[in-house]
Protein backbone atom coordinates (compact mmCIF):
# COMPACT_ATOMS: atom_id res chain seq x y z
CA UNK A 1 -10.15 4.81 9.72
CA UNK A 2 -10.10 1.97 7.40
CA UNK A 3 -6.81 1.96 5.19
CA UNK A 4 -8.71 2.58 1.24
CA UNK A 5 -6.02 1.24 -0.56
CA UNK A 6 -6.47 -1.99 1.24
CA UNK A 7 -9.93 -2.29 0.50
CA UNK A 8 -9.36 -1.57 -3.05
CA UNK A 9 -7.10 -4.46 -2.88
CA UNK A 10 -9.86 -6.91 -1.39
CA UNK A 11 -11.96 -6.13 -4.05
CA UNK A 12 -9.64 -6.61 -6.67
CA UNK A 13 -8.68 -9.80 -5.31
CA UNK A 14 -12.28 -10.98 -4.79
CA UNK A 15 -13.23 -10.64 -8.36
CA UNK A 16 -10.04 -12.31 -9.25
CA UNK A 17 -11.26 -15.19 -7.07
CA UNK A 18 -14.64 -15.26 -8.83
CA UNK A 19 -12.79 -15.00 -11.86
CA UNK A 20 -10.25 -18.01 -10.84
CA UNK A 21 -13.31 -20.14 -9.79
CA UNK A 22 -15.20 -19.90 -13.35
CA UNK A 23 -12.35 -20.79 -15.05
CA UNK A 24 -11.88 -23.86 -12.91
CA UNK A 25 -15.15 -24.87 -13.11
CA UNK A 26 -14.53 -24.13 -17.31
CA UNK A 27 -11.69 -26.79 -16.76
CA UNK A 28 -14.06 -29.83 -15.16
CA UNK A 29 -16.67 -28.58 -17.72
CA UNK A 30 -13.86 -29.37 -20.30
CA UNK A 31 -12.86 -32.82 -18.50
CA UNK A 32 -16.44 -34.22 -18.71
CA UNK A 33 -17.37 -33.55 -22.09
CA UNK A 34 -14.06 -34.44 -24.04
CA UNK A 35 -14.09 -37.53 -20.97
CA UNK A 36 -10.48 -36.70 -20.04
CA UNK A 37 -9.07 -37.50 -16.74
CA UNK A 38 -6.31 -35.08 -16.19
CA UNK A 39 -5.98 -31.57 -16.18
CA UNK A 40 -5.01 -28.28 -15.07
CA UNK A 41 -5.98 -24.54 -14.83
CA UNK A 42 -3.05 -22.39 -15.11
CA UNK A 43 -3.59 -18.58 -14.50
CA UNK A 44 -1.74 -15.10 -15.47
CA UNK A 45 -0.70 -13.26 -13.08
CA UNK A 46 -0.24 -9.73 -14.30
CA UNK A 47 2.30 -8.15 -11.77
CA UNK A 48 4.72 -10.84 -11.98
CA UNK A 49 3.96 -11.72 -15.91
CA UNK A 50 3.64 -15.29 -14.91
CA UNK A 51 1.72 -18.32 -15.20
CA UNK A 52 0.82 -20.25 -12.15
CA UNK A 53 -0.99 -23.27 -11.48
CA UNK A 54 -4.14 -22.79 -10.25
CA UNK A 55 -5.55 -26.56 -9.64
CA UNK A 56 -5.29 -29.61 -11.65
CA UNK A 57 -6.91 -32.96 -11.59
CA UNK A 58 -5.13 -36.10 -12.25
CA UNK A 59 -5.28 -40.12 -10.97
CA UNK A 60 -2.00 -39.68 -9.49
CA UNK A 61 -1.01 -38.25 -6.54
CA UNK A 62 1.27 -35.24 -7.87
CA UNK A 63 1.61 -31.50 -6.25
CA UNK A 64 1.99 -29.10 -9.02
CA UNK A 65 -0.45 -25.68 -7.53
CA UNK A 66 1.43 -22.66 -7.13
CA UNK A 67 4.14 -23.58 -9.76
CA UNK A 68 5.31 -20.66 -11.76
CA UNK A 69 6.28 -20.20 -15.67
CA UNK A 70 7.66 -17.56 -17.09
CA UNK A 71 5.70 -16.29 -20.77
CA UNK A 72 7.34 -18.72 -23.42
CA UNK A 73 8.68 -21.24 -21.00
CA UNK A 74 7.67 -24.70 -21.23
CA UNK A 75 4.29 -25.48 -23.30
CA UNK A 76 2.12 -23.77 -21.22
CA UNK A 77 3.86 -20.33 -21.24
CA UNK A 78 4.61 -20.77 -25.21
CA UNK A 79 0.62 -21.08 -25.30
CA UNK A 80 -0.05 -18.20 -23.14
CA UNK A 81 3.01 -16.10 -25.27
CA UNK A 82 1.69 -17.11 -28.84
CA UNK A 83 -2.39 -17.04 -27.85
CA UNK A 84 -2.96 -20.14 -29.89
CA UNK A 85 -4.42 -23.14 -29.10
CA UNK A 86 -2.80 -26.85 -30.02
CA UNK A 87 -3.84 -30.59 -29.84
CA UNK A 88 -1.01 -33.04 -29.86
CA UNK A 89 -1.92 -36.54 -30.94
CA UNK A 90 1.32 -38.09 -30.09
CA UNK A 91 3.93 -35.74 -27.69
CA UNK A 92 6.58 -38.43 -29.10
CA UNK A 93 6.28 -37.28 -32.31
CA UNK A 94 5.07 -33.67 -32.22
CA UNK A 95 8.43 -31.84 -32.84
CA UNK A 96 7.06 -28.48 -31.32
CA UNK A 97 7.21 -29.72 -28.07
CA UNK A 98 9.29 -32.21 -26.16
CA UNK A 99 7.96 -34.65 -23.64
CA UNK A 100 9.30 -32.42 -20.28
CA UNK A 101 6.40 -32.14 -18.48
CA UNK A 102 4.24 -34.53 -19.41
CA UNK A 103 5.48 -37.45 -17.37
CA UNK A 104 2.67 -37.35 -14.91
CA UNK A 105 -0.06 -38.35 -17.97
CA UNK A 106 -0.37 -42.11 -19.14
CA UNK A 107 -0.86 -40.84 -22.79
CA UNK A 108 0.67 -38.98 -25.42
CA UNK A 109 -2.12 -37.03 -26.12
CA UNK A 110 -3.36 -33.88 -25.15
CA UNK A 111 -4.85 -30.15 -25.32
CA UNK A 112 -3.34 -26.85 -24.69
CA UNK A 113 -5.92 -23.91 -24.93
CA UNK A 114 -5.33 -20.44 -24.26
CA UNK A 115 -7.87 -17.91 -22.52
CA UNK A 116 -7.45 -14.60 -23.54
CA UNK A 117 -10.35 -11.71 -22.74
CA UNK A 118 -11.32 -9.49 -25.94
CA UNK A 119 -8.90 -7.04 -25.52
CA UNK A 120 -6.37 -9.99 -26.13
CA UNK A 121 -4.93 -9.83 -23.01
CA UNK A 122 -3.99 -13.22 -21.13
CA UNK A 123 -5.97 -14.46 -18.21
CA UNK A 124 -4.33 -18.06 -18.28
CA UNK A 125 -3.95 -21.88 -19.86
CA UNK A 126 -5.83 -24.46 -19.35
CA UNK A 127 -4.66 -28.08 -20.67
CA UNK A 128 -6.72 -31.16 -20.49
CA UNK A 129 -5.07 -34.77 -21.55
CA UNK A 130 -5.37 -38.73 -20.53
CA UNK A 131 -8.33 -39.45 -22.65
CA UNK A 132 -9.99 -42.41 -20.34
CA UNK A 133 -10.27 -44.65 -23.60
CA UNK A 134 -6.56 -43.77 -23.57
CA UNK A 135 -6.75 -42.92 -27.81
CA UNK A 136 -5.60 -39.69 -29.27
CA UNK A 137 -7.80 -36.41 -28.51
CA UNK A 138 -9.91 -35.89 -32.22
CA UNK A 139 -9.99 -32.72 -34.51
CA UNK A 140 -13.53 -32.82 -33.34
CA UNK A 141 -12.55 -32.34 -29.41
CA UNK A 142 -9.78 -30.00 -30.58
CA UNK A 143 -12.55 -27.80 -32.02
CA UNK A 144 -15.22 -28.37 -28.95
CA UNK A 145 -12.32 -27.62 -26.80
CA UNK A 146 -11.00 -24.43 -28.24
CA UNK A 147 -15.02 -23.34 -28.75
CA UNK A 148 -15.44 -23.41 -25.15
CA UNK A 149 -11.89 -21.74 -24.22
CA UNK A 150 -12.96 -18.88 -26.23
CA UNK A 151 -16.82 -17.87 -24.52
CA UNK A 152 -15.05 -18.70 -21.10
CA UNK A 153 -12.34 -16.04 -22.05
CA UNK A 154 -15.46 -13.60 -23.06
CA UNK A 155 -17.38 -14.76 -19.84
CA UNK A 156 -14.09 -14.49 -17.29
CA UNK A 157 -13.92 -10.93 -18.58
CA UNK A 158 -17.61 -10.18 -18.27
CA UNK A 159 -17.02 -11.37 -14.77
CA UNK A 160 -14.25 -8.67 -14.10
CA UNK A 161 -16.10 -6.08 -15.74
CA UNK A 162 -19.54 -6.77 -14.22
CA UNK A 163 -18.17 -7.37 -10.53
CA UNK A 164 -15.98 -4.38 -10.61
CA UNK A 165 -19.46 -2.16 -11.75
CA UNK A 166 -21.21 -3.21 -8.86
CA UNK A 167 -18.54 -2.47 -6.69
CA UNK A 168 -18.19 0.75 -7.89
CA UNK A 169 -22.73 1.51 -7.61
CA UNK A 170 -22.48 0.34 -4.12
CA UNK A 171 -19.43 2.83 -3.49
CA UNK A 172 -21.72 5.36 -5.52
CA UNK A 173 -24.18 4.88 -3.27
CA UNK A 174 -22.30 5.08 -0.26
CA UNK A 175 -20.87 8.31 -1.36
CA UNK A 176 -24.40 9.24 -1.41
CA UNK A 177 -25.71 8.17 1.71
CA UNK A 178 -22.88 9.96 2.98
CA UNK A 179 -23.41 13.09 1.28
CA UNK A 180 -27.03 13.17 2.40
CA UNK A 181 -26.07 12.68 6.00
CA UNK A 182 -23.32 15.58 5.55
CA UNK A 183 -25.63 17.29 3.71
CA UNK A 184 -28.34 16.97 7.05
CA UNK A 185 -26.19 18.12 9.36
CA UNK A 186 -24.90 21.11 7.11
CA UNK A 187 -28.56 21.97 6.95
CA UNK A 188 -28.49 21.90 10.52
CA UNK A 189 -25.25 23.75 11.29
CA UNK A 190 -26.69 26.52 8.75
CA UNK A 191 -29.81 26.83 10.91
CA UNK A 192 -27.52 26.70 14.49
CA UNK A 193 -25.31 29.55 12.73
CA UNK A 194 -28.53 32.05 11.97
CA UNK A 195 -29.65 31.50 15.14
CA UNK A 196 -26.62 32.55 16.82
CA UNK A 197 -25.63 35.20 14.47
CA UNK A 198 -28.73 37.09 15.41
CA UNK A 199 -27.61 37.88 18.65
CA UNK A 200 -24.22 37.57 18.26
CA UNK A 201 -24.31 40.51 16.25
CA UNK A 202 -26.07 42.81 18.36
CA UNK A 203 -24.21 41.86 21.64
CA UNK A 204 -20.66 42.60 19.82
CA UNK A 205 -22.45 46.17 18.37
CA UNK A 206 -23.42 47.43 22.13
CA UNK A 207 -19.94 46.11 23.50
CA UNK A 208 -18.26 47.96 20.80
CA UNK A 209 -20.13 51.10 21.92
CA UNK A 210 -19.78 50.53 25.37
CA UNK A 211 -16.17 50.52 24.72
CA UNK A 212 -16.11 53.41 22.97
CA UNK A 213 -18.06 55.59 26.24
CA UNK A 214 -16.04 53.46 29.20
CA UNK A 215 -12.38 54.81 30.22
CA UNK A 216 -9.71 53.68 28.98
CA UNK A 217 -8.43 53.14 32.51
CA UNK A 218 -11.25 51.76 33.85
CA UNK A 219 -11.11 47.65 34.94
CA UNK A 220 -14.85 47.81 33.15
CA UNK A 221 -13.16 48.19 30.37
CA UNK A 222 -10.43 45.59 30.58
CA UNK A 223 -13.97 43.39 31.13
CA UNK A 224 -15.66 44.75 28.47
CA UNK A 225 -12.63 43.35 26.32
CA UNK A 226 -12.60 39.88 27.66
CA UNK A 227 -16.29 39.60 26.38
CA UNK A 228 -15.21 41.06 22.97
CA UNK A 229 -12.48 38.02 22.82
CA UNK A 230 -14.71 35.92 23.78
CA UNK A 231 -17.40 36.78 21.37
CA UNK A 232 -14.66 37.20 18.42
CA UNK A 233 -14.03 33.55 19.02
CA UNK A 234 -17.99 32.22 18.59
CA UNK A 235 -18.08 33.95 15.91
CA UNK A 236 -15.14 32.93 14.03
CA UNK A 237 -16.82 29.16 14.89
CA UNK A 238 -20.02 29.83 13.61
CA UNK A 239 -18.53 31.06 10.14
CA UNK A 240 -16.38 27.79 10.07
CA UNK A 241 -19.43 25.98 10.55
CA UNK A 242 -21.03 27.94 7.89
CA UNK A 243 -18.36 27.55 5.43
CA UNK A 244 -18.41 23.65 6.45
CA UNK A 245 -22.61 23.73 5.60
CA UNK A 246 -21.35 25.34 2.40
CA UNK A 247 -18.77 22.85 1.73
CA UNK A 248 -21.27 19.63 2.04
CA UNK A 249 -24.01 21.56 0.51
CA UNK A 250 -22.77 22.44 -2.57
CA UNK A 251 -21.12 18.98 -3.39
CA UNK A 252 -25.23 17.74 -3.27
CA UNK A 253 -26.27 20.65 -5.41
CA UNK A 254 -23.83 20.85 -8.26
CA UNK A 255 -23.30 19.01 -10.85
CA UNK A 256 -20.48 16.52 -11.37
CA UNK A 257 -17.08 18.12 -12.17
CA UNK A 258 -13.23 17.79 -12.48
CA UNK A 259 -10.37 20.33 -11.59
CA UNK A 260 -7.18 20.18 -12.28
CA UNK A 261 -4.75 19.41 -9.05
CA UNK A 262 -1.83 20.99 -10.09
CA UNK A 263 -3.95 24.44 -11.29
CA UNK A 264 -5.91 24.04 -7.96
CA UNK A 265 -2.50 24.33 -6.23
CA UNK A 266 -0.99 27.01 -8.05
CA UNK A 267 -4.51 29.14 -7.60
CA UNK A 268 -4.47 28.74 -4.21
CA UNK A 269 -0.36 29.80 -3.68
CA UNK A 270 -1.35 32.86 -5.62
CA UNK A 271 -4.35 33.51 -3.18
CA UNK A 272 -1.65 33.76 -0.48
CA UNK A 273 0.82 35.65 -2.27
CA UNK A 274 1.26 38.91 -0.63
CA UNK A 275 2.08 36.53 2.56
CA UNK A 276 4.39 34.55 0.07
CA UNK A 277 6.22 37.36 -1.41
CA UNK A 278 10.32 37.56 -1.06
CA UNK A 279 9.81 35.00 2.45
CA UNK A 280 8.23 31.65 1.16
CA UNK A 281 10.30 29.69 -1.39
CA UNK A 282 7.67 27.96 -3.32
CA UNK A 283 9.44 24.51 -4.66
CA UNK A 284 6.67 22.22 -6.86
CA UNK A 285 7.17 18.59 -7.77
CA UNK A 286 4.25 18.02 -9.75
CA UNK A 287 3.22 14.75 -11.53
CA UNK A 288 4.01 15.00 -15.53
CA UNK A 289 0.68 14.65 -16.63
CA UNK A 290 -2.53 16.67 -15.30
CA UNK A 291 -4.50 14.84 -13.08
CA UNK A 292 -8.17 15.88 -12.57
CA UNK A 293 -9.87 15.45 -9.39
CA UNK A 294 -13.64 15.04 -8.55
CA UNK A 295 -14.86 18.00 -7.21
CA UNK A 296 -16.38 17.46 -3.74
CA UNK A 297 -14.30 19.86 -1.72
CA UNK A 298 -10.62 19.54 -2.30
CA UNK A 299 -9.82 23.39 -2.89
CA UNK A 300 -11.06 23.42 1.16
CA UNK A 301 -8.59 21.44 2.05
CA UNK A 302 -5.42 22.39 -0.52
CA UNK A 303 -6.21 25.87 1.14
CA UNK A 304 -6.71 25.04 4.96
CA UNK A 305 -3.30 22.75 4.70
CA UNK A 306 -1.22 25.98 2.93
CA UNK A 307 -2.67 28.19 5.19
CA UNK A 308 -1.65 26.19 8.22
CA UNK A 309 1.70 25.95 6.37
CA UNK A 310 2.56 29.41 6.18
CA UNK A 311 1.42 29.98 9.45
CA UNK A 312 3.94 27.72 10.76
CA UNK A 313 6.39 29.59 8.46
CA UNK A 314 5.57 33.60 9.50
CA UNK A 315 9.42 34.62 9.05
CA UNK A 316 10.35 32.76 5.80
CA UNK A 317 10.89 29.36 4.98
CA UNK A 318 10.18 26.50 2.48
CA UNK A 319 7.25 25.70 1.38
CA UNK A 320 7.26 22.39 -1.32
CA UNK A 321 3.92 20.77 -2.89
CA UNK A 322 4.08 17.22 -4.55
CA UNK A 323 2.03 15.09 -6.72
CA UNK A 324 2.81 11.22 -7.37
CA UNK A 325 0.72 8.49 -8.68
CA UNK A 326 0.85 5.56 -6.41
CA UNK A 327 -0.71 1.94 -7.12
CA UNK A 328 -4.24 2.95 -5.90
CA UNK A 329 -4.29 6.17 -4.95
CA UNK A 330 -2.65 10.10 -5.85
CA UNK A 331 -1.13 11.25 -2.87
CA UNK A 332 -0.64 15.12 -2.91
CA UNK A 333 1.73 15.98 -0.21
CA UNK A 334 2.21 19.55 1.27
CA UNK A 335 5.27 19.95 3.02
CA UNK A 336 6.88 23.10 5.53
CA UNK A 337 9.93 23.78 7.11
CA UNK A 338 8.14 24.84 9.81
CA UNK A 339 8.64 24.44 14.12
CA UNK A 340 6.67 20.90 13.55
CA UNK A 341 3.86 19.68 15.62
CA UNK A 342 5.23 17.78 19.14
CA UNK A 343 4.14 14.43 19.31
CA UNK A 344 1.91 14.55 22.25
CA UNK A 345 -0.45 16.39 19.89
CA UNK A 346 -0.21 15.21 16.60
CA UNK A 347 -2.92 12.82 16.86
CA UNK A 348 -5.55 15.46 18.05
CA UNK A 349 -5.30 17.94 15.24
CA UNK A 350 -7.96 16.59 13.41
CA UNK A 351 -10.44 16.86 16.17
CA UNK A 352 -13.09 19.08 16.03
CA UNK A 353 -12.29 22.65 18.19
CA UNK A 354 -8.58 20.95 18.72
CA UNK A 355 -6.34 23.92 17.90
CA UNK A 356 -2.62 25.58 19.11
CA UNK A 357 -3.18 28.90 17.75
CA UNK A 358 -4.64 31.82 19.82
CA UNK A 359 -7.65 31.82 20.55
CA UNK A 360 -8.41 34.74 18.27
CA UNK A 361 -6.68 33.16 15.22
CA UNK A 362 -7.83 29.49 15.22
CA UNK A 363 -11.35 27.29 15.92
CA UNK A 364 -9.80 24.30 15.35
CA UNK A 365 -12.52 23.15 13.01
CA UNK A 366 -9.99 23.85 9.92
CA UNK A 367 -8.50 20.49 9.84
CA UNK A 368 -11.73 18.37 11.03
CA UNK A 369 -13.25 20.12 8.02
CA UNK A 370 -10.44 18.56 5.90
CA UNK A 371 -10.63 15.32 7.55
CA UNK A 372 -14.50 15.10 7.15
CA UNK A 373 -14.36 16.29 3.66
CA UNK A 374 -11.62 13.33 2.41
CA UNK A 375 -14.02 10.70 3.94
CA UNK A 376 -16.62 11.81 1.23
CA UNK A 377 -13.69 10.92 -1.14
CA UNK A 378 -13.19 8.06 1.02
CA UNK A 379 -8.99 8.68 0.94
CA UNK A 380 -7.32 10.48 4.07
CA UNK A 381 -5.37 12.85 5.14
CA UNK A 382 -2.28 12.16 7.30
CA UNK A 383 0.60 13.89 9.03
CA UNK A 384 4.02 13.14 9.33
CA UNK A 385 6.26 16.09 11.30
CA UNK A 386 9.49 16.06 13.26
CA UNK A 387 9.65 19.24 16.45
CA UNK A 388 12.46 21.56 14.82
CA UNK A 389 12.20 20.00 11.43
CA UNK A 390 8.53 20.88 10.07
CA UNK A 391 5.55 18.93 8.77
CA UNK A 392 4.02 17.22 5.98
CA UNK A 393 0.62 16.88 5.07
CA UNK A 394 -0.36 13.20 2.67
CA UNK A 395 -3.48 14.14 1.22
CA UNK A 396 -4.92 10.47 -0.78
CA UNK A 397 -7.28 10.14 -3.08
CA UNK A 398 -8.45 6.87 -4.48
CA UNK A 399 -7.75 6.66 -8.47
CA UNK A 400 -11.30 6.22 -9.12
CA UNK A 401 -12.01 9.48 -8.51
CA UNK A 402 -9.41 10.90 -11.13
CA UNK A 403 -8.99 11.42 -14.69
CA UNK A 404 -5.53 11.66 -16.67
CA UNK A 405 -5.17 14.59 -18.99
């Protein structure tokens, strides 16, 4: 399956591009009409708070890209720190700024402007200098200039904001192509179940009765019981396949909602309490803030995972549930001190009909359930487990489907 958080990180890094490109294109703009013939685009980069250069344009030959400032160091990261623009008419005699820097341009001129979005938050510098009829830059270009810095700074962030919509409609609509081909072959799983059921119910009724007249001794009987297992376990599938119609169904049907993870997880330890009581040591490490989840099916899969968990636990044992908030995603892990899963069959447990428990006591459609139902979120679920040393479950869900309380 396609790692989500690396996606998210293409996208984010493809509307920076777009955003990197307008601002270079601002900077030539700039060039032109103040008729300049050096230049460069400097741009913030948020995780390490630092300026680097983007491009630059000059008559010499000089390699400057990918050179870093810190905020407030040198002219360009006092510009970026302060968020106001300046036009030096002579750097010999301008006492704000010494002439470091600057020995790459033939004059002592030039323009340092600032491009901040609305919010006032830095995207980057861009300077422009060596006026081709090699005089001062005017009050007049000072005023162009710093015009033009500010509706690029409105535009860049239009950019972000506008790019980073459509992203999200197309994953909207995604989501609901998805759900509409879930919710067809719900539909169809509903009709599959009836259809069985019908029968199914009547041939378990005469076996029971048949049972009921035949011998206890008799080898009919032991027959008689075979079927009965064997029925037990078709119909424990088709409910799973009901409750999986159910599932997809009612994330079409109802409206849009939220529910609290951490509430979500305590409900469903108290579902399982009498199983819990004076054998399960419950240990939570819960985010400090709420965090509210889109509702498409997660209480499915918070129960299916602590179910499986206390199976794995039927004497006593440890049972610990974790929330953290990671870069792009929440990752809600559920962990056991369990027998753990061998590693010849970890990778099949999220098949479909894949399952180690008796026949009697497991479908295996539990965890392709789960597995189906975090592709709607478009996060995963993911195992880590150790024979002798138990499992634990990473359930991740991209931020964009949360809300901080």
């Amino acid at each position: 399956m396609h790692n989500k958080a690396t996606e998210f990180d293409e996208t984010t890094l493809e509307i920076e591009k777009k955003v990197r490109d307008f601002l270079k294109d601002t900077l030539y703009d700039l060039l032109e009409m103040l008729s300049a013939e050096s230049g460069s685009l400097l741009v913030f980069d948020a995780k390490t708070k630092e300026l680097v250069v983007d491009s630059y344009y000059s008559t010499k030959q000089i390699n400057i890209r990918g050179i870093r400032f810190r905020l407030g160091e040198g002219v360009s990261g006092k510009i970026a720190a302060q968020k106001t623009p300046v036009l030096v008419k002579d750097v010999d005699r301008d006492n704000r700024f010494g002439k470091n820097g600057f020995k790459h341009y033939h004059t002592k001129s030039f323009i340092s402007l600032p491009v901040s979005n609305p919010e006032g938050g830095v995207l980057g510098v861009i300077n422009i200098a060596d006026k081709t009829t090699g005089e001062s830059f005017s009050e007049q270009d000072f005023k162009y200039a710093c015009l033009i810095a500010e509706y690029a700074g409105l535009i860049a962030y239009n950019i972000g904001i506008t790019e980073r919509l459509k992203k999200e409609k197309e994953n909207l609509d995604k989501q609901k192509m998805m759900l509409e081909k879930y919710a067809s072959v719900g539909k169809l799983a509903a009709h599959v179940v009836h259809e069985v059921n019908n029968p199914l119910d009547g041939i378990i009724r005469y076996t029971n009765m048949l049972l009921k007249q035949i011998d206890s001794n008799s080898i009919v009987r032991e027959y008689l019981l075979e079927i009965k297992r064997g029925l037990n376990r078709i119909e424990n599938v088709t409910k799973s396949l009901l409750q999986f119609s159910y599932q997809v169904n009612q994330a079409i049907v109802k409206p849009k909602t939220y529910l609290d993870i951490h509430a979500l997880l305590d409900e469903t330890i108290a579902m399982f309490s009498e199983r819990i009581k004076n054998k399960i040591e419950i240990v939570k490490e819960y985010y400090p803030r709420p965090l509210k989840v889109l509702d498409i099916g997660i209480s499915h899969v918070f129960i299916n995972i602590i179910k499986n968990a206390l199976d794995a636990m039927p004497e006593k044992g440890i049972l610990k549930l974790r929330t953290e908030v990671e870069e792009t995603v929440v990752k809600i892990s559920i962990q056991d001190n369990g027998p753990g899963i061998p590693e010849d069959i970890r990778e099949k447990i999220f098949d479909a009909f894949f399952t180690t428990k008796h026949v009697e006591k497991g479908t295996g459609l539990g965890l392709a359930i789960c597995k189906e139902i975090m592709n709607k979120y478009d996060g995963s679920i993911t195992v880590e487990s150790a024979v002798g040393y138990g499992s634990t479950f990473h359930i991740l869900i991209p931020r964009r489907h949360i809300i901080y309380g």
